[in-house]
N, C-alpha and C. Protein backbone atom coordinates (compact mmCIF):
# COMPACT_ATOMS: atom_id res chain seq x y z
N UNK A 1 -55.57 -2.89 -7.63
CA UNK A 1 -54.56 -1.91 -7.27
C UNK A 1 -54.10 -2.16 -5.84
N UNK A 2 -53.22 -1.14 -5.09
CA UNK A 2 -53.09 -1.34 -3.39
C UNK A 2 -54.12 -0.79 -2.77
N UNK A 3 -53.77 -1.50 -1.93
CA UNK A 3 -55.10 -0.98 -0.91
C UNK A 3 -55.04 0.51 -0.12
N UNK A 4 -55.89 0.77 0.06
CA UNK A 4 -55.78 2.41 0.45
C UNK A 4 -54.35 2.79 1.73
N UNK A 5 -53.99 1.65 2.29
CA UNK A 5 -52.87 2.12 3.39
C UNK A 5 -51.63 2.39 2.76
N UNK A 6 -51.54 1.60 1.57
CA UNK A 6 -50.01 1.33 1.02
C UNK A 6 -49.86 1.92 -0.21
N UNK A 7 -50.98 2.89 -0.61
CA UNK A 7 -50.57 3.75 -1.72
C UNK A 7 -49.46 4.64 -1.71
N UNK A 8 -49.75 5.57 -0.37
CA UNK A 8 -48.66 6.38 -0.42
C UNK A 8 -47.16 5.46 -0.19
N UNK A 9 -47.39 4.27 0.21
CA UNK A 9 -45.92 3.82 0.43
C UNK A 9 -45.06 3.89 -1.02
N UNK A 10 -46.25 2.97 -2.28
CA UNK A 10 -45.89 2.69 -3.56
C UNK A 10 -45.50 4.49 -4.14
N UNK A 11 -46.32 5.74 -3.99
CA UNK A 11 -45.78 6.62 -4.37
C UNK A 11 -44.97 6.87 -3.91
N UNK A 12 -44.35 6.68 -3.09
CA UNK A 12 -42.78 7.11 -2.32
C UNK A 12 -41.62 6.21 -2.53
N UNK A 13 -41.67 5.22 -2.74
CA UNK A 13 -40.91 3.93 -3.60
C UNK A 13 -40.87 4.88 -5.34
N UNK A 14 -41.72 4.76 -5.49
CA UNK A 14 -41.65 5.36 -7.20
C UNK A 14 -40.99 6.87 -7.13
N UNK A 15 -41.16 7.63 -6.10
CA UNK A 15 -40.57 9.04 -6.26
C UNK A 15 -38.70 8.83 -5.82
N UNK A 16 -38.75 8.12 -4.94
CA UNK A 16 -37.00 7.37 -4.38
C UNK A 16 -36.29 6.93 -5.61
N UNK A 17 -37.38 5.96 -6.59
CA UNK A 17 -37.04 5.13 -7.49
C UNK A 17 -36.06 6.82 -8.82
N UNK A 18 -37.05 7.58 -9.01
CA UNK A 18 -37.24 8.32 -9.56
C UNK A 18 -35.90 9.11 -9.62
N UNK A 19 -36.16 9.66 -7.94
CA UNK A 19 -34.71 10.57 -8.06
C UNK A 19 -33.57 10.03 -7.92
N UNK A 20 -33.67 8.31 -7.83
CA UNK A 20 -32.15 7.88 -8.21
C UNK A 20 -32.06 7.90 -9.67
N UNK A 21 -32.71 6.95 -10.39
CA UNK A 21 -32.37 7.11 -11.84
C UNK A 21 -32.33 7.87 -12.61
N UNK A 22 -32.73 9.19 -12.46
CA UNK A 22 -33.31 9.73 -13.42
C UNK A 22 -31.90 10.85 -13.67
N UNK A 23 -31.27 11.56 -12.91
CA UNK A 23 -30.06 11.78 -13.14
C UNK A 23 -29.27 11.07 -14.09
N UNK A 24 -28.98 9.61 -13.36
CA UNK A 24 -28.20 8.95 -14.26
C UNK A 24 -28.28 8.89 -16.06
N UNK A 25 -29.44 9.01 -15.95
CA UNK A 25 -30.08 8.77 -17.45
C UNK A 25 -30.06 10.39 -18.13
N UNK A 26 -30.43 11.23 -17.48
CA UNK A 26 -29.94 12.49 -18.08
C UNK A 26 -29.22 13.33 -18.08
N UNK A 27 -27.84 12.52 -17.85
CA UNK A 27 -26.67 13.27 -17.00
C UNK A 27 -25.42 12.63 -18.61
N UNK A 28 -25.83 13.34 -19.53
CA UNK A 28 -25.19 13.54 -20.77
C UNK A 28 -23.96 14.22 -20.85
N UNK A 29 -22.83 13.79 -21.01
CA UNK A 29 -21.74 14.91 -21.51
C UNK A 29 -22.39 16.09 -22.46
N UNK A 30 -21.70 17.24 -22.94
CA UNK A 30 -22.29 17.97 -23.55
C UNK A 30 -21.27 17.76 -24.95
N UNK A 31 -21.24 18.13 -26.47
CA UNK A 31 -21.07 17.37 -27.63
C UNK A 31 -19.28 17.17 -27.11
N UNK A 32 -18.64 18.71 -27.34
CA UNK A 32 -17.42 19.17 -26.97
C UNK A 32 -16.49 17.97 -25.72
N UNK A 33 -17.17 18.14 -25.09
CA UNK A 33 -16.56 17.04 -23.98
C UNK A 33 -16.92 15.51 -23.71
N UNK A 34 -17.74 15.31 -24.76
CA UNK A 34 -17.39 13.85 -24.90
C UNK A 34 -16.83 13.02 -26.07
N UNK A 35 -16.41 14.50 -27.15
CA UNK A 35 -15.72 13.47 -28.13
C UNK A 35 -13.91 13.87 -27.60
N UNK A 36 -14.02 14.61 -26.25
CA UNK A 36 -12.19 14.92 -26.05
C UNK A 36 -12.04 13.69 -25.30
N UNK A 37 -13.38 13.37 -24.37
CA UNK A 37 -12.99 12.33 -23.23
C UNK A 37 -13.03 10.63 -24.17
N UNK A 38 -13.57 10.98 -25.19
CA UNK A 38 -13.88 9.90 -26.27
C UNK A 38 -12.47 9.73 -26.71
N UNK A 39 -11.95 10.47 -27.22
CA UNK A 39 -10.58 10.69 -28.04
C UNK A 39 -9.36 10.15 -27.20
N UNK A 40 -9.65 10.90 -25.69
CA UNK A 40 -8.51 10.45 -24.37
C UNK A 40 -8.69 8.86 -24.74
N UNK A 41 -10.17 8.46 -23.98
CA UNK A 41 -10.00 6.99 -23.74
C UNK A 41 -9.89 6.26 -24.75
N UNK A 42 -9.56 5.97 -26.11
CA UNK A 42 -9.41 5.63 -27.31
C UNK A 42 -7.78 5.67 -27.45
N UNK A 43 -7.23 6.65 -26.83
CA UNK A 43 -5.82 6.66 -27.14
C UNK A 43 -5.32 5.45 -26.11
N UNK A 44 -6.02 5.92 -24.92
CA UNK A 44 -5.34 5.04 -23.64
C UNK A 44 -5.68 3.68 -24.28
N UNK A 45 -6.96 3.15 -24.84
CA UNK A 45 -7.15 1.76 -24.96
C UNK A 45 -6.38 1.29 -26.25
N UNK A 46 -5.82 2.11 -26.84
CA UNK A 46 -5.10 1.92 -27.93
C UNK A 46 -3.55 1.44 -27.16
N UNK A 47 -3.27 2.04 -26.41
CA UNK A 47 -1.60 2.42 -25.70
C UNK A 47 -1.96 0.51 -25.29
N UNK A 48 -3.16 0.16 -24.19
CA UNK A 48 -2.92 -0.81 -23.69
C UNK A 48 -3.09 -2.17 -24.41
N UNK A 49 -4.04 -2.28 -25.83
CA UNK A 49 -3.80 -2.66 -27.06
C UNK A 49 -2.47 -3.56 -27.62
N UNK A 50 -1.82 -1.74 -27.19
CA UNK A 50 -0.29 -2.38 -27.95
C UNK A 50 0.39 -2.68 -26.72
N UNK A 51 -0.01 -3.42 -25.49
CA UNK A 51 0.84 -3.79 -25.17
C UNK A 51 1.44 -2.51 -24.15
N UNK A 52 1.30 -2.08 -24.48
CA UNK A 52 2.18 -0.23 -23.79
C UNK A 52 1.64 0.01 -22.21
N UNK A 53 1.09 -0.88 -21.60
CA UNK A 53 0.75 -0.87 -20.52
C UNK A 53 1.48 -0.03 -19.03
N UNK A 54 2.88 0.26 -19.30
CA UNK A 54 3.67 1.25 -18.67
C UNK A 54 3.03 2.65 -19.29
N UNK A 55 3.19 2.96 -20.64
CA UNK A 55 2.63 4.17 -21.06
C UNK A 55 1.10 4.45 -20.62
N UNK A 56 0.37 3.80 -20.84
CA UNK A 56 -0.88 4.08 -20.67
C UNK A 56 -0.91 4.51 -18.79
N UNK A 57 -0.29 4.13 -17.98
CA UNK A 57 -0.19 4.66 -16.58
C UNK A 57 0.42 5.64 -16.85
N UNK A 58 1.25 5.87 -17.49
CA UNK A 58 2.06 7.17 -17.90
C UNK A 58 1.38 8.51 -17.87
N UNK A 59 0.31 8.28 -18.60
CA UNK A 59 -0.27 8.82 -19.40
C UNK A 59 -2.31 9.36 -18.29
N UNK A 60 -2.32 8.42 -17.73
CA UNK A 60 -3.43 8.91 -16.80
C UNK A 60 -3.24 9.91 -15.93
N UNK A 61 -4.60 10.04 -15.09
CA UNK A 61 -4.35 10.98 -14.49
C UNK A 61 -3.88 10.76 -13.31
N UNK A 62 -3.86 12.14 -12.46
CA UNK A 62 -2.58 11.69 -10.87
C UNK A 62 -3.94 11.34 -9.88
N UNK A 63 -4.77 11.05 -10.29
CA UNK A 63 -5.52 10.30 -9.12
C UNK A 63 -5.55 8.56 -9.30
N UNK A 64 -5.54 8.14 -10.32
CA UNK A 64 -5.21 6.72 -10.96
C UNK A 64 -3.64 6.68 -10.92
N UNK A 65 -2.83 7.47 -10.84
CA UNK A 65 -1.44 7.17 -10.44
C UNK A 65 -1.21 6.91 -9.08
N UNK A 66 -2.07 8.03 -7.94
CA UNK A 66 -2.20 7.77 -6.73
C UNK A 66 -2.45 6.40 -5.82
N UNK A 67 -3.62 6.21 -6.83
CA UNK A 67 -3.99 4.67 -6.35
C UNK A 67 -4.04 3.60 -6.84
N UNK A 68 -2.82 3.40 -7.51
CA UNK A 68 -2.19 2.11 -8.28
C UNK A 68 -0.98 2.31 -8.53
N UNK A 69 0.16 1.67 -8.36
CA UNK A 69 1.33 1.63 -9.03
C UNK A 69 1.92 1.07 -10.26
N UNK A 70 2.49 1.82 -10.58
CA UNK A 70 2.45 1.41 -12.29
C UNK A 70 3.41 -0.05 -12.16
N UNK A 71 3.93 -0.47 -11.77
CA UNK A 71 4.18 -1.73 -11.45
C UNK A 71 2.74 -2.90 -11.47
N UNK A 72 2.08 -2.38 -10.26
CA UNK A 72 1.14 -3.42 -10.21
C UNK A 72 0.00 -3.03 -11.48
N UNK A 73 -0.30 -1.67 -12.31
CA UNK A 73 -1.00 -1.61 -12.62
C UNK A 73 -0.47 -2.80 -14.40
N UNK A 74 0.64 -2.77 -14.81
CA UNK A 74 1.19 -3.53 -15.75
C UNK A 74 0.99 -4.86 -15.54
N UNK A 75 1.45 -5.31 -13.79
CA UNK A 75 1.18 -6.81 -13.78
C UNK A 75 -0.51 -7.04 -13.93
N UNK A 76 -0.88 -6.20 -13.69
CA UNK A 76 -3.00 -6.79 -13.61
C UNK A 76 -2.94 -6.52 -15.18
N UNK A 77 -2.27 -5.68 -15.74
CA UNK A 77 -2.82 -6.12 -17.38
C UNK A 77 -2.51 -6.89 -17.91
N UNK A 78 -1.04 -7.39 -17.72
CA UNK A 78 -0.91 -7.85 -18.55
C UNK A 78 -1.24 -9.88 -18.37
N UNK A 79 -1.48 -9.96 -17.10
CA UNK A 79 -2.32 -10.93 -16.88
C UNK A 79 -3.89 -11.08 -17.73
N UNK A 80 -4.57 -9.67 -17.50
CA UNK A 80 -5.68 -9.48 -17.63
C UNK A 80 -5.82 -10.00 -19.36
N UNK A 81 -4.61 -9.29 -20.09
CA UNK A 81 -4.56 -9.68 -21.67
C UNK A 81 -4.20 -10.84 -21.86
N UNK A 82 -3.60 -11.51 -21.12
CA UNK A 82 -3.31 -12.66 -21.60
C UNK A 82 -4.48 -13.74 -21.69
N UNK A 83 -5.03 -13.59 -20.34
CA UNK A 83 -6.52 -14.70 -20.50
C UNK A 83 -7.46 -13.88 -21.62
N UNK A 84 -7.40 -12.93 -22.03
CA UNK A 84 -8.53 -12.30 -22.90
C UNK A 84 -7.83 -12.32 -24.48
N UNK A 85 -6.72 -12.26 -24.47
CA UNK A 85 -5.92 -12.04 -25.67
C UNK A 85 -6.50 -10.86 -26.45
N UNK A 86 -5.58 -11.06 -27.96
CA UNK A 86 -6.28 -9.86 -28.25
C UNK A 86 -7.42 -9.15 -28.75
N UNK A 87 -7.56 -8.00 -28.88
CA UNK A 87 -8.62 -7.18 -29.11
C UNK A 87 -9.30 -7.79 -30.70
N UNK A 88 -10.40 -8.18 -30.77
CA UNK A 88 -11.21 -8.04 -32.26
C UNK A 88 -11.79 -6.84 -32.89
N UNK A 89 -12.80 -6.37 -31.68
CA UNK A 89 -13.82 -5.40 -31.89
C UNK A 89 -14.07 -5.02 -30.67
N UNK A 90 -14.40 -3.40 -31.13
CA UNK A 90 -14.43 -2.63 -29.68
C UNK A 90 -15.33 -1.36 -30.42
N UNK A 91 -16.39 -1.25 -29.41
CA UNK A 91 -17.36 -0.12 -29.97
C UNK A 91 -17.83 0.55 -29.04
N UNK A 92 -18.12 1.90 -28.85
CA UNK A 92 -18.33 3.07 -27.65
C UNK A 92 -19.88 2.59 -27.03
N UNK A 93 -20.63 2.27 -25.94
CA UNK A 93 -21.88 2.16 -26.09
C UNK A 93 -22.52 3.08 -25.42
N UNK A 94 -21.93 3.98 -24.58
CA UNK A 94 -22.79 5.16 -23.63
C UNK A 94 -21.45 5.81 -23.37
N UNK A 95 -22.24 7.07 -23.04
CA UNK A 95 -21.07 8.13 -21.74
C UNK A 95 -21.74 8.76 -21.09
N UNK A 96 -21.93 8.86 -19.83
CA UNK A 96 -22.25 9.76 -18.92
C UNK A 96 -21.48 10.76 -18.10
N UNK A 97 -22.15 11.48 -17.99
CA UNK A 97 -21.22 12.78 -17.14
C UNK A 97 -21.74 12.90 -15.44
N UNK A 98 -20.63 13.07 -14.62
CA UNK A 98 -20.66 13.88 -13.29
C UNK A 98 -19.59 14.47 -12.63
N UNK A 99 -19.92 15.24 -12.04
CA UNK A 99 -19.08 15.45 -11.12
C UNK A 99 -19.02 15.01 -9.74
N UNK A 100 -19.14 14.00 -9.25
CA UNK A 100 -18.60 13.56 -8.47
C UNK A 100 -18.57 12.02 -8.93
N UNK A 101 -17.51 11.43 -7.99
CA UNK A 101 -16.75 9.80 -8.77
C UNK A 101 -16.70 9.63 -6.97
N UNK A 102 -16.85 8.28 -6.70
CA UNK A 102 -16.72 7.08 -5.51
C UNK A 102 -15.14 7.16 -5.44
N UNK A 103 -15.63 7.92 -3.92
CA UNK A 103 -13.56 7.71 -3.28
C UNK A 103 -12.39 8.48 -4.24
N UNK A 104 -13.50 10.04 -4.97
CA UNK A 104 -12.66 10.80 -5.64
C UNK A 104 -12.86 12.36 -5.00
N UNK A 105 -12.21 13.04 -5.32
CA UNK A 105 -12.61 14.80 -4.83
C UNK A 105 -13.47 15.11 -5.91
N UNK A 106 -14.67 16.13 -6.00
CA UNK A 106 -15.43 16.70 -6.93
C UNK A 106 -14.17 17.49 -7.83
N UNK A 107 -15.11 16.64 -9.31
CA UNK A 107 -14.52 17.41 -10.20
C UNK A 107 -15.57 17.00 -11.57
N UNK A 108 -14.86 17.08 -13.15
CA UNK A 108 -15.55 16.40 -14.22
C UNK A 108 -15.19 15.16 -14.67
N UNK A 109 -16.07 14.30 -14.60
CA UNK A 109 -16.22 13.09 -14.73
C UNK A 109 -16.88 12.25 -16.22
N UNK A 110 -16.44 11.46 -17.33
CA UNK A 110 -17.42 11.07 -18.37
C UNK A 110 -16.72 9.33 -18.27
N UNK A 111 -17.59 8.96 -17.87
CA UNK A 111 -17.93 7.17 -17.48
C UNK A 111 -17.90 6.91 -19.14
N UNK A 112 -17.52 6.20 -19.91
CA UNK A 112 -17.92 5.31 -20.73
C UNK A 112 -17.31 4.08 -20.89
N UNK A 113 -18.53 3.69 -22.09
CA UNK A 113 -18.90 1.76 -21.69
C UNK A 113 -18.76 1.41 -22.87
N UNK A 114 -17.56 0.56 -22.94
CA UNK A 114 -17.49 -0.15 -24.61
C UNK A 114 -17.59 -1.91 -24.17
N UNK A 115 -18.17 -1.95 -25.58
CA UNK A 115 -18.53 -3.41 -25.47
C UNK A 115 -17.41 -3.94 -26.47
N UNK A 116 -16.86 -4.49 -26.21
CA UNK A 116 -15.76 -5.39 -26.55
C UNK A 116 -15.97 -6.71 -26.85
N UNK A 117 -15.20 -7.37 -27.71
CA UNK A 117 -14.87 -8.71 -28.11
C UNK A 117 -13.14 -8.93 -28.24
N UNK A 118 -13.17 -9.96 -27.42
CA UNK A 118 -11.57 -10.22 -27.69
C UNK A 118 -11.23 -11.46 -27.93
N UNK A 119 -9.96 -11.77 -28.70
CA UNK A 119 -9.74 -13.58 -29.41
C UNK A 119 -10.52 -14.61 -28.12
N UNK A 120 -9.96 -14.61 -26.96
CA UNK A 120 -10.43 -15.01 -26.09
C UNK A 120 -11.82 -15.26 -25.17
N UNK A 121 -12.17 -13.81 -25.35
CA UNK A 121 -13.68 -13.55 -24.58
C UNK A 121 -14.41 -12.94 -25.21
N UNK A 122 -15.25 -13.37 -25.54
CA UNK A 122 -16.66 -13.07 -26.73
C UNK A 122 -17.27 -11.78 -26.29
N UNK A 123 -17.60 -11.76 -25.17
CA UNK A 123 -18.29 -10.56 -24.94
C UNK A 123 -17.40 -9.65 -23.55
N UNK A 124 -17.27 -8.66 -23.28
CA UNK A 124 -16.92 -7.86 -22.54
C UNK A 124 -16.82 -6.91 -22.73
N UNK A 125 -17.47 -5.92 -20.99
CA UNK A 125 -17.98 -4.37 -20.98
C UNK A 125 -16.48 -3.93 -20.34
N UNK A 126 -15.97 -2.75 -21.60
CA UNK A 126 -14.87 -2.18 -20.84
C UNK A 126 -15.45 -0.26 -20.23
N UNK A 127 -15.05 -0.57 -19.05
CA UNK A 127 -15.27 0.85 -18.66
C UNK A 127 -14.14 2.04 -18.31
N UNK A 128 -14.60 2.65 -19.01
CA UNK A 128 -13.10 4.31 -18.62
C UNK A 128 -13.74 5.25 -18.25
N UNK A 129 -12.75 5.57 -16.98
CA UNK A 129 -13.50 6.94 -16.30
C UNK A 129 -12.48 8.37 -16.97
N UNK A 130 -12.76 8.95 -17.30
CA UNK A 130 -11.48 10.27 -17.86
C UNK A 130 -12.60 11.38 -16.90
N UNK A 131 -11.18 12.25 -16.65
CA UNK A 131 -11.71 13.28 -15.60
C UNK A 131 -10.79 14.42 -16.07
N UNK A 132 -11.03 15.25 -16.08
CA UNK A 132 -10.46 16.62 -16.11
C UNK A 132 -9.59 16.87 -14.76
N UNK A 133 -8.25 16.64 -15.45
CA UNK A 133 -6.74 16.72 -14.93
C UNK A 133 -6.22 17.76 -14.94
N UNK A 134 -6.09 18.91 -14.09
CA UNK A 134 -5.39 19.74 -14.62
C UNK A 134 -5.81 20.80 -15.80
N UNK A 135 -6.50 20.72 -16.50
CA UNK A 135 -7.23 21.55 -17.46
C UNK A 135 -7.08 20.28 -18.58
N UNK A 136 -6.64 19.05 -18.86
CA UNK A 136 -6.41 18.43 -19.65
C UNK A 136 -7.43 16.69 -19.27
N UNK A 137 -7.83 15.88 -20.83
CA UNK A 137 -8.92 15.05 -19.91
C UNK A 137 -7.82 13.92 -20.25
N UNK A 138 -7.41 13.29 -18.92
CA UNK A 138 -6.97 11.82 -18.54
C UNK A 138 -7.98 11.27 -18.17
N UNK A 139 -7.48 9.68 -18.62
CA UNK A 139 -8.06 8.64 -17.48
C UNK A 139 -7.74 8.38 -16.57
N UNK A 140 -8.97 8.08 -15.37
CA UNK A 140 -8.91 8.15 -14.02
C UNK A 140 -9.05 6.27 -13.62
N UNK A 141 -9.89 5.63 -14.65
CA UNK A 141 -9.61 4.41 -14.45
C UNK A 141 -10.44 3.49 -15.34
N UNK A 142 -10.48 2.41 -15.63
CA UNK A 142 -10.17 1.34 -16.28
C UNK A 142 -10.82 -0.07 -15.80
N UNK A 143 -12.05 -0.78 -16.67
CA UNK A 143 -12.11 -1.77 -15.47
C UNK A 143 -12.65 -2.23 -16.45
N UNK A 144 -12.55 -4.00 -16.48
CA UNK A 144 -12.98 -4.60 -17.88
C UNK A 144 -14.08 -5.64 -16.55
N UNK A 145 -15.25 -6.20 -17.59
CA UNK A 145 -16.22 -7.09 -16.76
C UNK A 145 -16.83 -7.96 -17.87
């Protein structure tokens, strides 16, 4: 085991460890709000799908309008689709909930992670943030890896 000086270090590493992850992991949408934020981001990935890449900015929320222009947000897709081409298969793999989002104001937040296949790229994680807009759930943003 450690030696008697560096125990408490290892319990304090494991309690740090602890209260970072452990949120993440039990920080569940509740049923109601993750099949609306499910439904939002399904439409949006549908809009950009077809191509509709003006609509789908259309269609987000005014904090993803704020910080992208629908100009540039069309040219990064439609670059982005072209090296990936199109969609095969696309399946939901998690959602998490918070309220607070990186370089956003507190509000409701549901992260989800689809794993994708496209003609082009075999495997890829698409992520959508949808946030409660107004009383209504848009997406806040969009990021394929």
């Amino acid at each position: 085991m450690f030696p008697k000086q560096f125990r408490i270090h290892a319990v304090l590493i494991l309690a740090v460890l602890f209260m970072i992850f452990f949120p993440l992991i039990t920080e569940k949408p509740d049923k109601e709000k993750a099949e609306k934020a499910t439904a939002t981001a399904l439409e949006f990935l549908y809009l950009i799908d077809a191509g509709k890449y003006a609509e789908s900015w259309q269609s987000a929320a005014t904090l993803m309008q704020e910080k992208v222009t629908q100009k540039e947000w069309v040219e990064k897709l439609t670059k982005a689709r072209e090296l990936s081409g199109a969609l095969v298969e696309r399946e939901e793999q998690n959602a998490s909930y918070s309220t607070t989002a990186k370089d956003s104001p507190d509000g409701e937040y549901i992260l989800l992670t689809f794993e994708s296949r496209f003609k082009n790229a075999e495997s890829v994680d698409e992520y959508v943030t949808v946030m409660l807009d107004d009383q209504v759930w848009r997406v806040a943003g969009y990021f394929i890896q």
